[in-house]
N, C-alpha and C. Protein backbone atom coordinates (compact mmCIF):
# COMPACT_ATOMS: atom_id res chain seq x y z
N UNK A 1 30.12 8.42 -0.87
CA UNK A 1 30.16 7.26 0.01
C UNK A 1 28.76 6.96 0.51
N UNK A 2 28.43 5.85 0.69
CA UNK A 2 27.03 5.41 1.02
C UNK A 2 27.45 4.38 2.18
N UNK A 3 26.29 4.57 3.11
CA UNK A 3 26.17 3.55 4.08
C UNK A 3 25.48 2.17 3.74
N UNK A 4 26.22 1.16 3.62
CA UNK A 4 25.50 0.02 3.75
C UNK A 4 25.33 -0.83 4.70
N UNK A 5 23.67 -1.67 4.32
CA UNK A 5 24.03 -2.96 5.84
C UNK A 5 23.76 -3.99 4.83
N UNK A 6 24.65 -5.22 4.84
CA UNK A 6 25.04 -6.51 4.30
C UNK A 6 24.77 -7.67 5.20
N UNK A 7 23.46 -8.20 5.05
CA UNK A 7 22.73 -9.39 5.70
C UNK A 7 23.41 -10.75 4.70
N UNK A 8 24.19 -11.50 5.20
CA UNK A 8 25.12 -12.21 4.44
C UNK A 8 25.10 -13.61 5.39
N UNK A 9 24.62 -15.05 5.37
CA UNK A 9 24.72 -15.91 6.15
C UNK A 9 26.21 -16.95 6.49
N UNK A 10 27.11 -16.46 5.28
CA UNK A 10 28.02 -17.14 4.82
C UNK A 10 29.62 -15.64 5.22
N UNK A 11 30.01 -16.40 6.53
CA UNK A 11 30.77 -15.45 7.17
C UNK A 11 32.21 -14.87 6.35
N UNK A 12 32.69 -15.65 5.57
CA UNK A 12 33.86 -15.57 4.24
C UNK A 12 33.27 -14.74 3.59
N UNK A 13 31.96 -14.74 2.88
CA UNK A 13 31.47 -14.05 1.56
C UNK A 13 30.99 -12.87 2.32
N UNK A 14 30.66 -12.56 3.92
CA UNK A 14 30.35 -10.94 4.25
C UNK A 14 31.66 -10.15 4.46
N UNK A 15 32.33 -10.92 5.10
CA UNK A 15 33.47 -10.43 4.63
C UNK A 15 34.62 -9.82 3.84
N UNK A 16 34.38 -10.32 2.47
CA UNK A 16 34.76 -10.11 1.24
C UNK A 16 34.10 -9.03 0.87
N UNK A 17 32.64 -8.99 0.64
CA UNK A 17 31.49 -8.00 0.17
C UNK A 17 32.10 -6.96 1.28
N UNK A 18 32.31 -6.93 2.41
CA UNK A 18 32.81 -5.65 3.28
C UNK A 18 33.88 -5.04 2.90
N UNK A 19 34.71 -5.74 2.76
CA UNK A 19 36.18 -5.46 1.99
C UNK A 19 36.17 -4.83 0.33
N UNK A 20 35.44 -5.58 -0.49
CA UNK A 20 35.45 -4.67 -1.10
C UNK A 20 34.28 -3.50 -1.73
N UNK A 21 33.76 -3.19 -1.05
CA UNK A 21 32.74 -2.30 -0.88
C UNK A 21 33.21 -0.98 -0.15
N UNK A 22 34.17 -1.63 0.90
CA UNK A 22 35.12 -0.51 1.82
C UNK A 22 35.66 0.10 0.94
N UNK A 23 36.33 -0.79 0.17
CA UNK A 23 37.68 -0.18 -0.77
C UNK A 23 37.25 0.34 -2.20
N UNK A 24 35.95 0.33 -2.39
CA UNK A 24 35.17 1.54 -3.34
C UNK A 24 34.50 2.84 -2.14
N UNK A 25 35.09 2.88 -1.27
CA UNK A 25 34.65 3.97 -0.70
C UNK A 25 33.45 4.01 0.21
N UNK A 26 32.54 2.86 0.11
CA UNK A 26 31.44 2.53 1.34
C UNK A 26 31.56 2.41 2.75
N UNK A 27 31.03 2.77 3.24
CA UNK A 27 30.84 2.26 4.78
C UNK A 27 29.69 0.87 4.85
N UNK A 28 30.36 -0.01 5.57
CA UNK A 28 29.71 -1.30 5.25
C UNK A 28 29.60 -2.06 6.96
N UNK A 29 28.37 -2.15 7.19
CA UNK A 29 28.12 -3.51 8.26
C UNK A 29 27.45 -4.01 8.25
N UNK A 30 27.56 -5.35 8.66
CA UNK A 30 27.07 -6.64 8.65
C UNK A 30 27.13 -7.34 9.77
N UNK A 31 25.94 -8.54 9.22
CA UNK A 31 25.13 -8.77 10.06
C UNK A 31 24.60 -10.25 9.75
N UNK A 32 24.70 -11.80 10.36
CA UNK A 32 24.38 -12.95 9.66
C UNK A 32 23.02 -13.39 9.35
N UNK A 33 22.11 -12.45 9.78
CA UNK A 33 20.85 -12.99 9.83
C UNK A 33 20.06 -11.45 9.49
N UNK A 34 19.12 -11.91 9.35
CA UNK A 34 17.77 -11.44 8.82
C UNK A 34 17.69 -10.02 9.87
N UNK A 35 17.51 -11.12 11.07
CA UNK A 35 17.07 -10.58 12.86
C UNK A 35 17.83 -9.12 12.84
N UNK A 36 18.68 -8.90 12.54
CA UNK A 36 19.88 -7.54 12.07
C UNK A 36 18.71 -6.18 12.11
N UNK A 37 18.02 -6.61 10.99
CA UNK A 37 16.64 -5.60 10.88
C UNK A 37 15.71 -5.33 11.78
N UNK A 38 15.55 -5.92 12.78
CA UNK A 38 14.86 -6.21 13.87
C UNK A 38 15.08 -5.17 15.07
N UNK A 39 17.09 -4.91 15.31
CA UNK A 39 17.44 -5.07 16.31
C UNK A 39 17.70 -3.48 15.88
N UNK A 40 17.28 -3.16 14.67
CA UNK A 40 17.62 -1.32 14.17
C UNK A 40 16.82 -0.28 14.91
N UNK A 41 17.07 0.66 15.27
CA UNK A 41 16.05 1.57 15.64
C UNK A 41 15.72 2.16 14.51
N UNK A 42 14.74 3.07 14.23
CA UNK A 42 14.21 3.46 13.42
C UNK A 42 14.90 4.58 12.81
N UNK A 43 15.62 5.13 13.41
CA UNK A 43 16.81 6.15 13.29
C UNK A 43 18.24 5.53 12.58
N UNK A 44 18.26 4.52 13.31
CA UNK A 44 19.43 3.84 12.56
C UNK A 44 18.82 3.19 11.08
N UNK A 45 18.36 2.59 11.03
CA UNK A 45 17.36 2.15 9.53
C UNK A 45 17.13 3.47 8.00
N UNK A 46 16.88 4.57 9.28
CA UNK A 46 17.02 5.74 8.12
C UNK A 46 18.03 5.92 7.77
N UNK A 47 19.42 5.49 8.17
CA UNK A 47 20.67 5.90 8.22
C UNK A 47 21.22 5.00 7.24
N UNK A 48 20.75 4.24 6.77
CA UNK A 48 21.05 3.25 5.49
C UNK A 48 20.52 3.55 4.14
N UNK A 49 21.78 3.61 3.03
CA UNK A 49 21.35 3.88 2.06
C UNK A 49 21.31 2.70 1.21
N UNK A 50 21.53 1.39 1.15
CA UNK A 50 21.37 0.18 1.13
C UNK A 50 21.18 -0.58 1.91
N UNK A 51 20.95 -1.67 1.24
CA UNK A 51 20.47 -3.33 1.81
C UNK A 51 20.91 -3.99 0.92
N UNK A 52 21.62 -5.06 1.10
CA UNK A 52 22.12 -6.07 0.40
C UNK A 52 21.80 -7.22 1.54
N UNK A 53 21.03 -8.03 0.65
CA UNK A 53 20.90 -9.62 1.63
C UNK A 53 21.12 -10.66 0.73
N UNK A 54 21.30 -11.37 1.59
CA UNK A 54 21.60 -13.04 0.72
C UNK A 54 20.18 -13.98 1.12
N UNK A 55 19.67 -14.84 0.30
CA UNK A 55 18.38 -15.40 0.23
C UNK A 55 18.86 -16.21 0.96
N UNK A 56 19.62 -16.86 1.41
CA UNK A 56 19.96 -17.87 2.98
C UNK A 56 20.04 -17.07 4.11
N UNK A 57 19.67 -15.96 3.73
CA UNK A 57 20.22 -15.41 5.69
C UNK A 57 18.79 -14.90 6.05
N UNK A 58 17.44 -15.03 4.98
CA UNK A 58 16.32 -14.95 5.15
C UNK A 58 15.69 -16.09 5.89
N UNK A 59 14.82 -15.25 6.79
CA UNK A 59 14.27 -15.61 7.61
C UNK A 59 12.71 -15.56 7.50
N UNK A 60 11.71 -16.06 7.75
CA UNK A 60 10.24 -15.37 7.94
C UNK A 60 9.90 -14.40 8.45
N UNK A 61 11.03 -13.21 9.03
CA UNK A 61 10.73 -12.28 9.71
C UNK A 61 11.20 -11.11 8.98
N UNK A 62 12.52 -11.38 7.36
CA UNK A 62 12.23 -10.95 6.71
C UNK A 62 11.30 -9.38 6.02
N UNK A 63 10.48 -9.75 5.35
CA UNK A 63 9.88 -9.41 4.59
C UNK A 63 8.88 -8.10 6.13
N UNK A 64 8.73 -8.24 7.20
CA UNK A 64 8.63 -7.56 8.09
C UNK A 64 9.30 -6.51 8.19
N UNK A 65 10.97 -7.04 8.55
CA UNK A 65 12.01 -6.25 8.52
C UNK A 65 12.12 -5.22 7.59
N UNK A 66 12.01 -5.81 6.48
CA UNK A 66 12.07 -4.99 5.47
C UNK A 66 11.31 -3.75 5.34
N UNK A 67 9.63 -4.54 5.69
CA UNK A 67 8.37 -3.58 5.52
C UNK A 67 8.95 -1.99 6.63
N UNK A 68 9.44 -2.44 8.43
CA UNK A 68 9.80 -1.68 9.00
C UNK A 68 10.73 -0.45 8.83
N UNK A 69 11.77 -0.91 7.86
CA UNK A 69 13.15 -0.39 7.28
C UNK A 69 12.17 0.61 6.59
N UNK A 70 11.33 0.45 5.63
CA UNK A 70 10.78 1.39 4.60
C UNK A 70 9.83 2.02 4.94
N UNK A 71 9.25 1.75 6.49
CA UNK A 71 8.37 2.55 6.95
C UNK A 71 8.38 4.31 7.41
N UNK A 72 10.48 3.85 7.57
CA UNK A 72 11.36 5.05 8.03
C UNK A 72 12.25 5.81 6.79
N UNK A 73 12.17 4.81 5.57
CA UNK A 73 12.96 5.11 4.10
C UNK A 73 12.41 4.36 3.47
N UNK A 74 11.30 4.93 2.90
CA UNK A 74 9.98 4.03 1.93
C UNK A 74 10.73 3.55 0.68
N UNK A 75 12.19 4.54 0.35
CA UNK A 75 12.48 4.35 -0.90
C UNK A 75 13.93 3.47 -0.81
N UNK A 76 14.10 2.80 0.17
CA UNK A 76 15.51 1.93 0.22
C UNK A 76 15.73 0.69 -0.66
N UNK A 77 17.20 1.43 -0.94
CA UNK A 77 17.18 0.40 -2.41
C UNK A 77 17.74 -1.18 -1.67
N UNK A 78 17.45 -2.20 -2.13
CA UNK A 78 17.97 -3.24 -1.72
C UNK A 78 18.23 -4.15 -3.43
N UNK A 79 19.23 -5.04 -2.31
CA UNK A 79 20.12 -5.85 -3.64
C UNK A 79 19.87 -7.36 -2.98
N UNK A 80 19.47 -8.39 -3.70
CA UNK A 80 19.01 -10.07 -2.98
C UNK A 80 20.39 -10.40 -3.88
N UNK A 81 21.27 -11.40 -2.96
CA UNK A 81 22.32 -12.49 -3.09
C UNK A 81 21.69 -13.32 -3.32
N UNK A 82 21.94 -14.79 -4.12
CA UNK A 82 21.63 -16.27 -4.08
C UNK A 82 22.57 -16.95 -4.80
N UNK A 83 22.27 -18.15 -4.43
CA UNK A 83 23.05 -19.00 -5.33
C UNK A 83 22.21 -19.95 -5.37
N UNK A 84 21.07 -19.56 -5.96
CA UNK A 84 19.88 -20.88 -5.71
C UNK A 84 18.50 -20.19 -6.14
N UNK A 85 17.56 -21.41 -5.88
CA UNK A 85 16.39 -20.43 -6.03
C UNK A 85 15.68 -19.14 -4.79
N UNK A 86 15.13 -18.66 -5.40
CA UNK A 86 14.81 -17.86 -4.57
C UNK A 86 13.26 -17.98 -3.83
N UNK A 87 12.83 -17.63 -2.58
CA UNK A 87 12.03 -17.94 -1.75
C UNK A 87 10.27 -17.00 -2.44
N UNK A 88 9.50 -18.12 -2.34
CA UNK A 88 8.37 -17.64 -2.90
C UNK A 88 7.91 -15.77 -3.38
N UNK A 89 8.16 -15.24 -1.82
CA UNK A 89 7.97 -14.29 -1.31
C UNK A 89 8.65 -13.21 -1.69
N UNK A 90 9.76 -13.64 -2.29
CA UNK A 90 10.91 -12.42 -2.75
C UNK A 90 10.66 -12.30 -4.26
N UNK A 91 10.38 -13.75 -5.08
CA UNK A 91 9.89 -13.90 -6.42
C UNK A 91 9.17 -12.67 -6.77
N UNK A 92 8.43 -12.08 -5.74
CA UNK A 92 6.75 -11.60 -6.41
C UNK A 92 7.52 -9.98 -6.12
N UNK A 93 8.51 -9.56 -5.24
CA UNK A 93 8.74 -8.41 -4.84
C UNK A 93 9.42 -7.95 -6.28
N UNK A 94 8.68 -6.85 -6.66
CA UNK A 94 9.34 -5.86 -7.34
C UNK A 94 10.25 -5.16 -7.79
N UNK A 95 11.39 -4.70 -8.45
CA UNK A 95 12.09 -4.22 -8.41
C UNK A 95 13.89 -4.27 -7.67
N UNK A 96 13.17 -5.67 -6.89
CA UNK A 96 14.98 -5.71 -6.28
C UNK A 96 15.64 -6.49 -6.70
N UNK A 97 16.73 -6.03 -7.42
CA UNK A 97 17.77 -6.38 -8.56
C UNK A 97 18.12 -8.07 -7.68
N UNK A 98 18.75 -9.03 -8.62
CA UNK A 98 19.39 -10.70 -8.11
C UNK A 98 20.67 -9.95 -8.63
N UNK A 99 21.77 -10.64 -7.76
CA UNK A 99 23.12 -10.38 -7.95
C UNK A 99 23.49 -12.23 -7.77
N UNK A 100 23.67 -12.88 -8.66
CA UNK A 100 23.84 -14.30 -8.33
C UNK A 100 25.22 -14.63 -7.99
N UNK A 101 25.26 -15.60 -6.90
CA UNK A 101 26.51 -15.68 -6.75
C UNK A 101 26.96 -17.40 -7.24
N UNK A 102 28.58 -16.85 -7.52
CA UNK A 102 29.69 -16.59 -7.39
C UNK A 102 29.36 -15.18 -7.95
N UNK A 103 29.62 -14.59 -7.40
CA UNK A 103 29.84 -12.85 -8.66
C UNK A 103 31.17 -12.43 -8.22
N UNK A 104 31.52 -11.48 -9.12
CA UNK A 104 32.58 -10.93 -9.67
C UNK A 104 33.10 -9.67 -8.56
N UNK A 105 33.88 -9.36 -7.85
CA UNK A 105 33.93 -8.22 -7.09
C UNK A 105 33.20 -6.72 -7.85
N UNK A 106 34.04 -6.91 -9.38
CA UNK A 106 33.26 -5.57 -9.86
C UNK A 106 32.14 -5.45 -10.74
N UNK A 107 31.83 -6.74 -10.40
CA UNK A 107 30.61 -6.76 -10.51
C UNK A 107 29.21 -6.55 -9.50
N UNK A 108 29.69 -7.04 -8.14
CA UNK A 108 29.22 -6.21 -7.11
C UNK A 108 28.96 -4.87 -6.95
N UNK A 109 30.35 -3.95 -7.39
CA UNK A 109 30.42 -2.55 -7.26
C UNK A 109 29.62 -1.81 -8.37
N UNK A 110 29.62 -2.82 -9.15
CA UNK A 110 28.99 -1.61 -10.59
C UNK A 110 27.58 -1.80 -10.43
N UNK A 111 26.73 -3.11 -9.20
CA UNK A 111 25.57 -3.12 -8.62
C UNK A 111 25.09 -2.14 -8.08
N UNK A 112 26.22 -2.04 -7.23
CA UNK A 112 25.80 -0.95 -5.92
C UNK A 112 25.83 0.13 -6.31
N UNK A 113 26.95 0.48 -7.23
CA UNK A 113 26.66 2.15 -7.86
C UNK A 113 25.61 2.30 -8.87
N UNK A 114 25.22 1.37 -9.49
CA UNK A 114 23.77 1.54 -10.14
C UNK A 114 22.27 1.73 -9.59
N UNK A 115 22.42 0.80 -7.84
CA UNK A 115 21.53 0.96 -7.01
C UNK A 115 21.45 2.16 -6.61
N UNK A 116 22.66 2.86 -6.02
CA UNK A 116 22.15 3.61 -5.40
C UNK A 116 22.15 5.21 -6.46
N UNK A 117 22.58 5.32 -7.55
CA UNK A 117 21.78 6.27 -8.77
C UNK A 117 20.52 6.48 -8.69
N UNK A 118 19.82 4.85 -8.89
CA UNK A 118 18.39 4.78 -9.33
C UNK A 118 17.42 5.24 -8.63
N UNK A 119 18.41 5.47 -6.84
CA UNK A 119 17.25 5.58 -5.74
C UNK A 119 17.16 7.03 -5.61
């Protein structure tokens, strides 16, 4: 079981992603905005073995958040949602898998269990 936090702007689709993420055995919370990362202590941030965000619930504060999250778990795997293009800034980042949506429930899951292998 892995802890996840699910930055999701679209309150139906965090929902769903909670549900079934629960029901592969995750612990899952969420959060509509970016700001989520912000409001973590540094203790709680280590306590995540994912990140899953959606490119609408990004914010300019973002890519901060993020930097902070990995300052405490340099190696946290994260997963970007869209249904669109994606924001300059995320283009250039390395390594973090697009899960495009509409996606597939098990197709979600066979994400997340690949993410968190690799990490």
């Amino acid at each position: 079981m892995a802890r996840i936090l699910v930055i999701e702007a679209d309150e139906l689709v965090r929902s769903v992603i909670r549900r079934v993420l629960g029901r592969a055995g995750h612990e899952v919370e969420a959060a509509a905005s970016a700001t989520a990362l912000w409001r973590l202590s540094p203790e709680e941030g280590a306590a995540f073995d994912l990140l899953i965000v959606d490119a609408r619930a990004l914010e300019d504060s973002f890519p901060a958040g993020l930097r902070r999250l990995r300052e405490h778990q340099a190696r946290l795997p994260v997963i970007l949602l869209s249904a669109g293009p994606l924001p300059a800034p995320l283009r250039a980042e390395d390594g973090v898998p697009l899960l495009r949506k509409p996606f597939r429930a098990e197709d979600l899951v066979a994400m997340v269990e690949r993410r968190l292998l690799s990490e």
